[in-house]
PDB file of N, CA and C in Angstrom:
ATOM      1  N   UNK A   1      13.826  10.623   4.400  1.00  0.00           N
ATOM      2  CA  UNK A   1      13.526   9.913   5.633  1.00  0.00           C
ATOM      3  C   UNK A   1      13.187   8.469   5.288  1.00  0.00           C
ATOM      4  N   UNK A   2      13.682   7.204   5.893  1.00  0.00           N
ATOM      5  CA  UNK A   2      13.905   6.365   5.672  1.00  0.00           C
ATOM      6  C   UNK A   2      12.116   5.867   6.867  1.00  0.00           C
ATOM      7  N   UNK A   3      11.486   4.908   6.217  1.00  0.00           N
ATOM      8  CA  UNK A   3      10.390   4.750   6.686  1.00  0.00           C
ATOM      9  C   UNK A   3      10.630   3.241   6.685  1.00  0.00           C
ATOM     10  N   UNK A   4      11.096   2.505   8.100  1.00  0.00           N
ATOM     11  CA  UNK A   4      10.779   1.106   8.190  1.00  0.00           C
ATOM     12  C   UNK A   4       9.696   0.356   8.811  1.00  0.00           C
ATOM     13  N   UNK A   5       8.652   1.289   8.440  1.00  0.00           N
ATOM     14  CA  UNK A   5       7.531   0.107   8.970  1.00  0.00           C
ATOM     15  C   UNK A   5       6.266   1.012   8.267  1.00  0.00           C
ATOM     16  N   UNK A   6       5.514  -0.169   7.739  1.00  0.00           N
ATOM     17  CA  UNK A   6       4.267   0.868   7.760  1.00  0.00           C
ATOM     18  C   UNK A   6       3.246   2.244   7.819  1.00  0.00           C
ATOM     19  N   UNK A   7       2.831   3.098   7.537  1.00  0.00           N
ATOM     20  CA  UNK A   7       2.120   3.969   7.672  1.00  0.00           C
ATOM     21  C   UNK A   7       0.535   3.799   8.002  1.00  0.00           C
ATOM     22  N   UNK A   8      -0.208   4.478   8.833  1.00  0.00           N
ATOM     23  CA  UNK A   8      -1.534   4.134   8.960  1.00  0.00           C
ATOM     24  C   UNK A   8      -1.956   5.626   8.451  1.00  0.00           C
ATOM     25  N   UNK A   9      -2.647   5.657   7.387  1.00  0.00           N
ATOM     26  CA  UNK A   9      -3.099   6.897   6.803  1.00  0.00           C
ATOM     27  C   UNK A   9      -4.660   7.033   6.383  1.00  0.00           C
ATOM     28  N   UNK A  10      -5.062   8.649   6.290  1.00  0.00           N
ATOM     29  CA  UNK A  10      -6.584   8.445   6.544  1.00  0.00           C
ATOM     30  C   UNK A  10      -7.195   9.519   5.063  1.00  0.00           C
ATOM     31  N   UNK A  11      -8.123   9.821   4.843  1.00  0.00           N
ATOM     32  CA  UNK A  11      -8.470  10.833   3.867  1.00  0.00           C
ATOM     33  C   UNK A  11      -7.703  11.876   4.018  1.00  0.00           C
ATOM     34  N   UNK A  12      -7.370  11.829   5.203  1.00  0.00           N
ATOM     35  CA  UNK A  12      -6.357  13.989   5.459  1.00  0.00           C
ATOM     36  C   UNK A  12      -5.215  13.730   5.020  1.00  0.00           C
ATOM     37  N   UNK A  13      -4.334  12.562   5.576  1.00  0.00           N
ATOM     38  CA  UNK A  13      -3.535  12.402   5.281  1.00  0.00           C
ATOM     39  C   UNK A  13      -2.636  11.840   3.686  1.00  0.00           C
ATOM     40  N   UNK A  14      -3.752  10.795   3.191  1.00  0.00           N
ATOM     41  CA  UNK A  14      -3.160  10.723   2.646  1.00  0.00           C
ATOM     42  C   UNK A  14      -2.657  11.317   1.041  1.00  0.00           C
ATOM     43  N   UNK A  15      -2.966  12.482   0.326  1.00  0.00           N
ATOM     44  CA  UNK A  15      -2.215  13.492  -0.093  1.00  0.00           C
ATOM     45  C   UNK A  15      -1.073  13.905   0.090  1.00  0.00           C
ATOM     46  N   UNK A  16      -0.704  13.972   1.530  1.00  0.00           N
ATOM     47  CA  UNK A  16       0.809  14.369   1.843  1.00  0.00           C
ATOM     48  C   UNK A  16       1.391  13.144   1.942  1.00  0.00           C
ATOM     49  N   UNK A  17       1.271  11.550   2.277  1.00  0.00           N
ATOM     50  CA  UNK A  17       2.053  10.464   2.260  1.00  0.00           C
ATOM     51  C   UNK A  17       2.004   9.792   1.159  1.00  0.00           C
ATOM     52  N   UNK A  18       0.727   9.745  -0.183  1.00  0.00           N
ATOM     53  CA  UNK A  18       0.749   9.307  -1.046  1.00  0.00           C
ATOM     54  C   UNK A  18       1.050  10.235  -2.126  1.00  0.00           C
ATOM     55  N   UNK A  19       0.543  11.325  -2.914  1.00  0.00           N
ATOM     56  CA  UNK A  19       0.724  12.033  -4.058  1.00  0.00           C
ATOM     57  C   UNK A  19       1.700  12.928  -3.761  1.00  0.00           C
ATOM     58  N   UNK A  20       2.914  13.719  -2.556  1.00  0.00           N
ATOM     59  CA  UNK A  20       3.811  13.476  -2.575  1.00  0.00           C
ATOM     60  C   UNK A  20       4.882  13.381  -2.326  1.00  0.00           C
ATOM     61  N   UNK A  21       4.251  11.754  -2.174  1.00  0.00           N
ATOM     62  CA  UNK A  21       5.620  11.248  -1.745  1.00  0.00           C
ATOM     63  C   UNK A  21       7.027  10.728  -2.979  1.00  0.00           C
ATOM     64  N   UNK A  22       7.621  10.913  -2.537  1.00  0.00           N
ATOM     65  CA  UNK A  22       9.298  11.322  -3.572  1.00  0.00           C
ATOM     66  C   UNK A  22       9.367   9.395  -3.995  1.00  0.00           C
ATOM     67  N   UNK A  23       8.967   8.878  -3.325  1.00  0.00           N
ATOM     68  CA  UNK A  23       9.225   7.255  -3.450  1.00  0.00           C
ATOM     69  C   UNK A  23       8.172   6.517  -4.113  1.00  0.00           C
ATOM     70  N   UNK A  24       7.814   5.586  -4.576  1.00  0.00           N
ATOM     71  CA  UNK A  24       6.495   5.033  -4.752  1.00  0.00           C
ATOM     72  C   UNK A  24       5.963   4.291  -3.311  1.00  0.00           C
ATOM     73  N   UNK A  25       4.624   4.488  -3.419  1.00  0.00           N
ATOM     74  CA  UNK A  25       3.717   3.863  -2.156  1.00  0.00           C
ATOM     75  C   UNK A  25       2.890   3.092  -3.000  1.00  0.00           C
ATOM     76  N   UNK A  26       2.721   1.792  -1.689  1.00  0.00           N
ATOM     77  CA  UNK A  26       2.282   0.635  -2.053  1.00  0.00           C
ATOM     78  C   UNK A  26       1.353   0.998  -0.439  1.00  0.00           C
ATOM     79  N   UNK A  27      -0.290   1.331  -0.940  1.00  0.00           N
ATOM     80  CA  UNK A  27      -1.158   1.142   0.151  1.00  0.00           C
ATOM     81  C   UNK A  27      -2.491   0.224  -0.016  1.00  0.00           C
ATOM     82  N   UNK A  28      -2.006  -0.363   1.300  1.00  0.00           N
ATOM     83  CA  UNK A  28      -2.938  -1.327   1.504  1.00  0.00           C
ATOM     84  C   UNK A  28      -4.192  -1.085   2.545  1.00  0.00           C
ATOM     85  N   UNK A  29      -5.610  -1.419   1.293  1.00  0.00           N
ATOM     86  CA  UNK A  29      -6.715  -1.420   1.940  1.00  0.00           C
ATOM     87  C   UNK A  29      -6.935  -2.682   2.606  1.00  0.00           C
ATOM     88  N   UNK A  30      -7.357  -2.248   4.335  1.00  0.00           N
ATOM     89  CA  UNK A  30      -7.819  -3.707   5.025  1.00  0.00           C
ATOM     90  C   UNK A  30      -8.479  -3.528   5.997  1.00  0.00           C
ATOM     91  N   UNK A  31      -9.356  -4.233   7.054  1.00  0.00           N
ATOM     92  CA  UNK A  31      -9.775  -4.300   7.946  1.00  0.00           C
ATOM     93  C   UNK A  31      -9.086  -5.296   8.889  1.00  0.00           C
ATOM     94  N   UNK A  32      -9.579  -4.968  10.507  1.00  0.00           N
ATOM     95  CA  UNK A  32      -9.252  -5.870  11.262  1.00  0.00           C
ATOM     96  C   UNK A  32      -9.890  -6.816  11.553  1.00  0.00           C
ATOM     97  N   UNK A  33     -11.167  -6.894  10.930  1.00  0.00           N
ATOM     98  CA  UNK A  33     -11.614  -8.648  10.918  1.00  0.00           C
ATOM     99  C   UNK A  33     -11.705  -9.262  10.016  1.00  0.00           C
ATOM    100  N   UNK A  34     -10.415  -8.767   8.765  1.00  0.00           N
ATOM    101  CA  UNK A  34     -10.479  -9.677   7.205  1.00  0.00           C
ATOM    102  C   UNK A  34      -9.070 -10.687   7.688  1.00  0.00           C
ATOM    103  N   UNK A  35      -9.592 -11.944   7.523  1.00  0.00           N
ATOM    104  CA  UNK A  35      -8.492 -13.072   7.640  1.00  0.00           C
ATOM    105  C   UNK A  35      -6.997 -12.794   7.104  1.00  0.00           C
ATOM    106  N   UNK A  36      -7.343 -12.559   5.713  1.00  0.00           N
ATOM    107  CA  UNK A  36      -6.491 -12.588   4.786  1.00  0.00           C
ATOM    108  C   UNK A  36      -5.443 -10.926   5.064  1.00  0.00           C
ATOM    109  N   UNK A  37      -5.821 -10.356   5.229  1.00  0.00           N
ATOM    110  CA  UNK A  37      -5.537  -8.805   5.897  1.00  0.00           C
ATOM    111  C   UNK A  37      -4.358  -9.288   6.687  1.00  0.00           C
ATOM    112  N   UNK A  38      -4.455  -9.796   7.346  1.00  0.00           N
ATOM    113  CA  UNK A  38      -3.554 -10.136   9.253  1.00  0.00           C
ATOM    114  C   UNK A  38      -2.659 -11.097   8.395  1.00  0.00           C
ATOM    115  N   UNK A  39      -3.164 -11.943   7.601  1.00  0.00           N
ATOM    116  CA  UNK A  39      -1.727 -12.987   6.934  1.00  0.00           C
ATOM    117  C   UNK A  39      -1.009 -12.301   6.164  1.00  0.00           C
ATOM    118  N   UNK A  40      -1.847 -11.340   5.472  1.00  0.00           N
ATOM    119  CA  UNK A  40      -0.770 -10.397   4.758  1.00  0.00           C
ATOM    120  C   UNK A  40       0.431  -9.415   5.488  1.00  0.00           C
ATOM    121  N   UNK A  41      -0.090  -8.589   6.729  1.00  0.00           N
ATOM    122  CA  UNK A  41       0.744  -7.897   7.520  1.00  0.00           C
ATOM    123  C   UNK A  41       1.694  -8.069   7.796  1.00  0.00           C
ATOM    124  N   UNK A  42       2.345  -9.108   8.001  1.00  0.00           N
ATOM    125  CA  UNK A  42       3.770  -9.494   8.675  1.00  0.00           C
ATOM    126  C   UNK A  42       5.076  -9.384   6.998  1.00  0.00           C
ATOM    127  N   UNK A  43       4.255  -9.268   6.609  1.00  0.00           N
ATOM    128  CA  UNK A  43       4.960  -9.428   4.451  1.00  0.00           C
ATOM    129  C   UNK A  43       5.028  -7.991   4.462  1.00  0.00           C
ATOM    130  N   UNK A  44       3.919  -6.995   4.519  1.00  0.00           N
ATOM    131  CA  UNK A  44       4.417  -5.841   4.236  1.00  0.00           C
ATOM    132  C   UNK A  44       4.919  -5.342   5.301  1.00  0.00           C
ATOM    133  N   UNK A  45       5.191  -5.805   6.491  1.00  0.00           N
ATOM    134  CA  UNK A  45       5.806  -4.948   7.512  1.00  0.00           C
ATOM    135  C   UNK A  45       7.690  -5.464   7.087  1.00  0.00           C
ATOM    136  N   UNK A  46       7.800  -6.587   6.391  1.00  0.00           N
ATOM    137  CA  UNK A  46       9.102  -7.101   5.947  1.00  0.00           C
ATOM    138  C   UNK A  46       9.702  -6.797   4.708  1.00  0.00           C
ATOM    139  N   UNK A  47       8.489  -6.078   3.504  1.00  0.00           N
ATOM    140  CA  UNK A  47       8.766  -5.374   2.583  1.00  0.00           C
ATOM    141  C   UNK A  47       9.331  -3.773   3.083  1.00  0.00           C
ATOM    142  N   UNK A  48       8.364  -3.153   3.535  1.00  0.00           N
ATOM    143  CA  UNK A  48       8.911  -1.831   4.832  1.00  0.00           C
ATOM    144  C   UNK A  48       9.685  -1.664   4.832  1.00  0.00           C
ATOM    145  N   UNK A  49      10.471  -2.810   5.648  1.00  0.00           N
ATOM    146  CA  UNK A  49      11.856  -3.288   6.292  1.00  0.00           C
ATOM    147  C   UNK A  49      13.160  -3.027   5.221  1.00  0.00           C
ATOM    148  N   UNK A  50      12.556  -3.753   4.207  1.00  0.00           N
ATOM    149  CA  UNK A  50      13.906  -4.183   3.329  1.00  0.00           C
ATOM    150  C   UNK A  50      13.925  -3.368   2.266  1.00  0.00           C
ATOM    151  N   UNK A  51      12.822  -2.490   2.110  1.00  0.00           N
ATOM    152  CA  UNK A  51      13.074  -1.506   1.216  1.00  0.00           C
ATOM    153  C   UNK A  51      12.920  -0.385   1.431  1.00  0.00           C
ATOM    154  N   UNK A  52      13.174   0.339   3.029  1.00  0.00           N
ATOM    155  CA  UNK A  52      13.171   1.375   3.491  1.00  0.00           C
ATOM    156  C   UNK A  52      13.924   2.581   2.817  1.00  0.00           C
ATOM    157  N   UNK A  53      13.271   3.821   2.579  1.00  0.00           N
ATOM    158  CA  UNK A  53      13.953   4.658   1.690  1.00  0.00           C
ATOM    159  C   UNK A  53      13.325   4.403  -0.212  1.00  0.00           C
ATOM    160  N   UNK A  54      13.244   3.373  -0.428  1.00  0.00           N
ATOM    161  CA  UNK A  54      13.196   3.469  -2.027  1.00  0.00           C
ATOM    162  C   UNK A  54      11.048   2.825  -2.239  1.00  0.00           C
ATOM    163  N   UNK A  55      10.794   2.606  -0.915  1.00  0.00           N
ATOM    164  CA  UNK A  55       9.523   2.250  -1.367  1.00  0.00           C
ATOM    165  C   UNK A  55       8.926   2.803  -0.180  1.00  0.00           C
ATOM    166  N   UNK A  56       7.073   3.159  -0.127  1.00  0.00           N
ATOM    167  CA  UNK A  56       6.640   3.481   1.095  1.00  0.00           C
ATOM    168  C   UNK A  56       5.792   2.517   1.490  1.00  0.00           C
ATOM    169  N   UNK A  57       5.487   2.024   2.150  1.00  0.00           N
ATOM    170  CA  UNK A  57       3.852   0.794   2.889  1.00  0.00           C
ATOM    171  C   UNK A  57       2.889   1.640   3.264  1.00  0.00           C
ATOM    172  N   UNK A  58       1.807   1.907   3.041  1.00  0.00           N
ATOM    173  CA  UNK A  58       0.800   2.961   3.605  1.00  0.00           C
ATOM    174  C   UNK A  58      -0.578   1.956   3.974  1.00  0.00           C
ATOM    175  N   UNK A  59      -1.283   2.284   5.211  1.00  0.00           N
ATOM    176  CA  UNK A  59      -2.484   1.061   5.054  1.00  0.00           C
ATOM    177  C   UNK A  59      -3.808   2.052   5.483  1.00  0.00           C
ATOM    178  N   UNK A  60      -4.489   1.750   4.417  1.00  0.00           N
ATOM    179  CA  UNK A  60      -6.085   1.956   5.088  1.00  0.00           C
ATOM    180  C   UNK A  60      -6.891   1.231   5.552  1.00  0.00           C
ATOM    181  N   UNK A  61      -7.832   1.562   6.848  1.00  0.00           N
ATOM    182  CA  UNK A  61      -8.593   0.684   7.417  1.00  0.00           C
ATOM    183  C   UNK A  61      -9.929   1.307   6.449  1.00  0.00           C
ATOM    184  N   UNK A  62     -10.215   0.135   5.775  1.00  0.00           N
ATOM    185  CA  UNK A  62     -11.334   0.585   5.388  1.00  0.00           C
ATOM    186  C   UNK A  62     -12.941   0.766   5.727  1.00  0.00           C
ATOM    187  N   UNK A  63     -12.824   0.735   7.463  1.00  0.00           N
ATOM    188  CA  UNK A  63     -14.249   0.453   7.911  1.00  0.00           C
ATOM    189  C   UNK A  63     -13.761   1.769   8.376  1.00  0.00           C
ATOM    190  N   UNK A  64     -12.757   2.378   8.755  1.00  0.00           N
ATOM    191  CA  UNK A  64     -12.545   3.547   9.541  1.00  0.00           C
ATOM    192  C   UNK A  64     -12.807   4.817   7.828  1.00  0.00           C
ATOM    193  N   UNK A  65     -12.036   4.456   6.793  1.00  0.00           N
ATOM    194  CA  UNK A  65     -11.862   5.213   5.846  1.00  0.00           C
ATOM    195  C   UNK A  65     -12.994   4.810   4.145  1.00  0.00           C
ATOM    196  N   UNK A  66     -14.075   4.977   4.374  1.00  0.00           N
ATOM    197  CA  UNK A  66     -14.455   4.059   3.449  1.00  0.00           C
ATOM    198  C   UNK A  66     -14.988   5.146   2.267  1.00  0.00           C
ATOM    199  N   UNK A  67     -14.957   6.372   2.414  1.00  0.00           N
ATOM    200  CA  UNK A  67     -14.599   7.279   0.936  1.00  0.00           C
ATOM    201  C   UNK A  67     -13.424   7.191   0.440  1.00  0.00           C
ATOM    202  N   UNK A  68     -12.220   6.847   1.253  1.00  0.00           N
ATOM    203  CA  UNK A  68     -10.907   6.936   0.599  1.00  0.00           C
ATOM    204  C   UNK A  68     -11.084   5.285  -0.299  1.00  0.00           C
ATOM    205  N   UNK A  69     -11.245   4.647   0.177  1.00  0.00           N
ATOM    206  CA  UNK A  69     -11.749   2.715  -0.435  1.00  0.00           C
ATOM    207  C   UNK A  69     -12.394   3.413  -1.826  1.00  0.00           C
ATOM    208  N   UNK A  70     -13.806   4.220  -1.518  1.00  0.00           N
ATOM    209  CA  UNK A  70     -14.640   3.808  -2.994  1.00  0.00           C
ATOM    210  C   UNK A  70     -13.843   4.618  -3.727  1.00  0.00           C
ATOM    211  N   UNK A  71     -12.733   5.685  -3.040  1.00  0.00           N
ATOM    212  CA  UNK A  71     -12.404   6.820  -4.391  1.00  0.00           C
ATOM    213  C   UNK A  71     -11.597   5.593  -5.268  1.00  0.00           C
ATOM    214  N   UNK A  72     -10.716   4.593  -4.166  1.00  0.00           N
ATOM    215  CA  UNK A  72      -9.920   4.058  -5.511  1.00  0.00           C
ATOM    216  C   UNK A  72     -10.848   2.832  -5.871  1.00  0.00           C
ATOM    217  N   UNK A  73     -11.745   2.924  -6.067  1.00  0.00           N
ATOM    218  CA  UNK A  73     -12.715   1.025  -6.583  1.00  0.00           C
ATOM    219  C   UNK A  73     -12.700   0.068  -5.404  1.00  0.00           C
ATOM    220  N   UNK A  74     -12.320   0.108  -4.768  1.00  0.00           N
ATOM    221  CA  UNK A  74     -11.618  -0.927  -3.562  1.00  0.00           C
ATOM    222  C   UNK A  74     -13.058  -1.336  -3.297  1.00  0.00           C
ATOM    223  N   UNK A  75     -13.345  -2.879  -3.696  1.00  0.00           N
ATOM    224  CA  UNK A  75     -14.210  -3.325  -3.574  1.00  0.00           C
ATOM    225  C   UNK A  75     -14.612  -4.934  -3.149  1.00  0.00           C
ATOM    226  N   UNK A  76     -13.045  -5.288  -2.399  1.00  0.00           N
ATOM    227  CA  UNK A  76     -12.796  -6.373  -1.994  1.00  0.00           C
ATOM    228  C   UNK A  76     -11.360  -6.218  -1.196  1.00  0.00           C
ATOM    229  N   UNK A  77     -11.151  -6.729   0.287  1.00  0.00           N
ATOM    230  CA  UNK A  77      -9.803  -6.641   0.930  1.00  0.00           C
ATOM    231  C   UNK A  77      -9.500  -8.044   1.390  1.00  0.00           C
ATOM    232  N   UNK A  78      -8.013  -8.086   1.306  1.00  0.00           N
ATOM    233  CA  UNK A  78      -6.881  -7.151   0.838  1.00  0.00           C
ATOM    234  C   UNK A  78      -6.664  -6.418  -0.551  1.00  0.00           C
ATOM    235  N   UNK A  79      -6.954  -5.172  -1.010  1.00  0.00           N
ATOM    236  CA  UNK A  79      -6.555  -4.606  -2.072  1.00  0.00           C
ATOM    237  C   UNK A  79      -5.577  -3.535  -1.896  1.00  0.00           C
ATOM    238  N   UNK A  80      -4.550  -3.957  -2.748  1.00  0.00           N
ATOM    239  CA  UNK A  80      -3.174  -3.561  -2.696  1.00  0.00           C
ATOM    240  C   UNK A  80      -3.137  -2.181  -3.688  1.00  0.00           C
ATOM    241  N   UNK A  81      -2.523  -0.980  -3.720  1.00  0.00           N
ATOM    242  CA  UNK A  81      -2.816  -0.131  -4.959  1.00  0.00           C
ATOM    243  C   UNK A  81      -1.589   0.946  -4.852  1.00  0.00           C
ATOM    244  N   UNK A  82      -0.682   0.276  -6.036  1.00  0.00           N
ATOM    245  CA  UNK A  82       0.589   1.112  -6.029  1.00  0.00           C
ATOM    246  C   UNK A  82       0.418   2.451  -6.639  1.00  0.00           C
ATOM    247  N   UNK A  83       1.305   3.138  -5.825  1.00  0.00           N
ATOM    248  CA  UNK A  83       1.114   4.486  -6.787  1.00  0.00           C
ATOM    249  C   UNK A  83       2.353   5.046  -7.098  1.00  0.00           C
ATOM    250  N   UNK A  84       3.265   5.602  -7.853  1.00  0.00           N
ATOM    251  CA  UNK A  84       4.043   6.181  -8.476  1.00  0.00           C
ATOM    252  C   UNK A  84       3.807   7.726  -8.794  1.00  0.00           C
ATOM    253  N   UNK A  85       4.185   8.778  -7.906  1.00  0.00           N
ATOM    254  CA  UNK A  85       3.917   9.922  -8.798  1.00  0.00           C
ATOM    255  C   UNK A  85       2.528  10.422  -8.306  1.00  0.00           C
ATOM    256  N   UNK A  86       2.004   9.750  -7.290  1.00  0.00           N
ATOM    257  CA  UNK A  86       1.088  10.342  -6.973  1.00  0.00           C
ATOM    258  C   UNK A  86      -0.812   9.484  -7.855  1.00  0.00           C
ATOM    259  N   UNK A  87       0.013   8.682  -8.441  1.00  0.00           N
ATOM    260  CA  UNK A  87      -1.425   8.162  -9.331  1.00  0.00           C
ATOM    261  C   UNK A  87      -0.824   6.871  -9.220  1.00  0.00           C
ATOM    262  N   UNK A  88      -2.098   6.553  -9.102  1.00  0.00           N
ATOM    263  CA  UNK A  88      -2.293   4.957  -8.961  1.00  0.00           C
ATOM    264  C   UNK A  88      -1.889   4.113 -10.531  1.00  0.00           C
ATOM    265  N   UNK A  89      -1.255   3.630 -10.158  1.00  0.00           N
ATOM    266  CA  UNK A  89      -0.259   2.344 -11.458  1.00  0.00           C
ATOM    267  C   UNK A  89      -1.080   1.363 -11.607  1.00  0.00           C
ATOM    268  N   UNK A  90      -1.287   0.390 -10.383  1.00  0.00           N
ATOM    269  CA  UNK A  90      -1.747  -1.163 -10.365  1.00  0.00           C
ATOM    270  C   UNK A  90      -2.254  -1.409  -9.534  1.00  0.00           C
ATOM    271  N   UNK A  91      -3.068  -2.083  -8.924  1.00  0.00           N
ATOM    272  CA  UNK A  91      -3.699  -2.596  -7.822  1.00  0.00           C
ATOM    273  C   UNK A  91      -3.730  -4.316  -7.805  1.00  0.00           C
ATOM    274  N   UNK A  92      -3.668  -4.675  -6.741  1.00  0.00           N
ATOM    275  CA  UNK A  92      -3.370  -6.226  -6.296  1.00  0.00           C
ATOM    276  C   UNK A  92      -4.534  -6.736  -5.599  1.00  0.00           C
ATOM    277  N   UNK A  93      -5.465  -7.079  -5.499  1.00  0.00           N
ATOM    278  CA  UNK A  93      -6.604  -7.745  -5.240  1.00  0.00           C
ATOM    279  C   UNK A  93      -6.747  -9.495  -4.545  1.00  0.00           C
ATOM    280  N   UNK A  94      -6.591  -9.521  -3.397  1.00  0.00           N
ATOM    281  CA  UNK A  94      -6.967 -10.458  -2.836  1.00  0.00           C
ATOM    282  C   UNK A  94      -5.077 -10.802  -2.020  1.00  0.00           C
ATOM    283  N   UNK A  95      -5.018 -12.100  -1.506  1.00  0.00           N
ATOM    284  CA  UNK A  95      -3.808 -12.640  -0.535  1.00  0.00           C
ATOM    285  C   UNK A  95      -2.808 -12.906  -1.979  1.00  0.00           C
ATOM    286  N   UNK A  96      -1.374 -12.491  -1.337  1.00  0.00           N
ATOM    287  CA  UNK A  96      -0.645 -12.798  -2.973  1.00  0.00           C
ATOM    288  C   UNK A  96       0.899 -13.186  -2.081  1.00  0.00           C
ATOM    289  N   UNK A  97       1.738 -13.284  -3.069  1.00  0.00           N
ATOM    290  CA  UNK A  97       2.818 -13.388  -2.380  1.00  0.00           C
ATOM    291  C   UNK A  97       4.057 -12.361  -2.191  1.00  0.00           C
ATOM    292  N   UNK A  98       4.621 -12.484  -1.150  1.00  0.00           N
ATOM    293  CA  UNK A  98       5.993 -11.618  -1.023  1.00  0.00           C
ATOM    294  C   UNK A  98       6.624 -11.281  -2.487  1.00  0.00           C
ATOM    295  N   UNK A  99       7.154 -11.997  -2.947  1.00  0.00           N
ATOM    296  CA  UNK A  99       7.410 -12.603  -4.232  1.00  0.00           C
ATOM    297  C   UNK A  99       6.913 -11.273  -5.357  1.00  0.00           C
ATOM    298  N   UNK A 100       5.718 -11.991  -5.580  1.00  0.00           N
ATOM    299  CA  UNK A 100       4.490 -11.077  -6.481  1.00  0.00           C
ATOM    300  C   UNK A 100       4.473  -9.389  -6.198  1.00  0.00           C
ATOM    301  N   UNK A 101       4.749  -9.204  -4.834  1.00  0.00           N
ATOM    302  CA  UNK A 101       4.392  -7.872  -4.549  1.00  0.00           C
ATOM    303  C   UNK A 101       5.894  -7.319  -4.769  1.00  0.00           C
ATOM    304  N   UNK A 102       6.892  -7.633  -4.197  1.00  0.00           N
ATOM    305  CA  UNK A 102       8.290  -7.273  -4.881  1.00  0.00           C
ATOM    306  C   UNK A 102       8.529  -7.250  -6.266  1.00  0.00           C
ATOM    307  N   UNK A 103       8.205  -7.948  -7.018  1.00  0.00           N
ATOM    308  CA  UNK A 103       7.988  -7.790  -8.167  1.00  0.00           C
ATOM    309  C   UNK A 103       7.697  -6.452  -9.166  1.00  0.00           C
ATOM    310  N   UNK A 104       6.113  -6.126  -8.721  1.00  0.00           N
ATOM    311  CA  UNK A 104       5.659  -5.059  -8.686  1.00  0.00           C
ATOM    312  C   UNK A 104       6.216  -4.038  -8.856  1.00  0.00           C
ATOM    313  N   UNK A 105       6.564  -3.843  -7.153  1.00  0.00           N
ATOM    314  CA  UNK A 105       7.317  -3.059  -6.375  1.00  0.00           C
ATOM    315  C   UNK A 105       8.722  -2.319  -7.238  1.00  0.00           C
ATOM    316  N   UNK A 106       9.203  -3.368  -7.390  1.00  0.00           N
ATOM    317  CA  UNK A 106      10.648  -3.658  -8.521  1.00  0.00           C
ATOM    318  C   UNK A 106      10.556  -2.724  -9.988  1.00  0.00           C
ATOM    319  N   UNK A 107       9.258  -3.534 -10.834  1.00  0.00           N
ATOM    320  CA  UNK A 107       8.951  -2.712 -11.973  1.00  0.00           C
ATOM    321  C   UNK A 107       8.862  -0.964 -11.878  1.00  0.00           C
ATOM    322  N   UNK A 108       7.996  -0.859 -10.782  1.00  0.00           N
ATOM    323  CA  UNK A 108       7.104   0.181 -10.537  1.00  0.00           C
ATOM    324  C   UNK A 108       8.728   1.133 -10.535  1.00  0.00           C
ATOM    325  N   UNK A 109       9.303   0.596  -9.925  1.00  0.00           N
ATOM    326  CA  UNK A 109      10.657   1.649  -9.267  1.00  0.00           C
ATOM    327  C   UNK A 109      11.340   2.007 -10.525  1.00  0.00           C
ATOM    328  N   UNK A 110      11.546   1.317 -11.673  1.00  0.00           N
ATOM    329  CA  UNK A 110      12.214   1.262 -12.840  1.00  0.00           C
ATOM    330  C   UNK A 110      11.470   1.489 -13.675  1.00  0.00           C
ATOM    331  N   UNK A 111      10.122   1.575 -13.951  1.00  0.00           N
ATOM    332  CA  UNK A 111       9.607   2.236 -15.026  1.00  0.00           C
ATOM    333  C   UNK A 111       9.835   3.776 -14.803  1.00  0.00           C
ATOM    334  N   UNK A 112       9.569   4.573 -16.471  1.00  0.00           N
ATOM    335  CA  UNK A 112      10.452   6.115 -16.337  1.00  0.00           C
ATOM    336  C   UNK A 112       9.226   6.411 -16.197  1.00  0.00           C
TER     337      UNK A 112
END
């Protein structure tokens, strides 16, 4: 199933959208009154987009989800935290670029 936009996922959920999922997920911890959060959104809703099928976008609100935040360290948002396989690879910490996160994204898909 080809996923072009985002996921909003919570402690229940995310087990079945992150650990497994067949693709790598890239989920992002944020709130709706972090600046940097809302400048980031429109990037991963265009990453989503363009890599529908080979990557997933997953987002936590972390005022709504904030055991799922401390399980992964998440101790500043926007924190970005790819996972591959069900385990967390890398995490991205603070506003970054399209660029930077494709990048990532890119490696993550091609490492064995």
């Amino acid at each position: 199933m080809n996923i072009t936009e985002p996921i909003n996922i919570n402690e229940d959920s995310f087990d079945v959208a992150v650990a497994k999922s067949p693709v790598p997920v890239l989920v992002d911890f944020w709130a709706p009154w972090c600046g940097p959060c809302k400048m980031l959104s429109p990037v991963l809703d265009e990453i989503a987009r363009e890599q529908a099928g080979a990557v997933r976008i997953a987002k936590v609100n972390v005022d709504d989800e904030p055991k799922l935040a401390a399980r992964f360290g998440v101790r500043s948002i926007p924190t970005m935290v790819l996972f591959k396989g069900g385990e967390a690879q890398e995490s991205v910490i603070g506003l970054t670029s399209k660029q930077n996160l494709v990048a990532k994204i890119e490696r993550l898909k091609t490492a064995a």
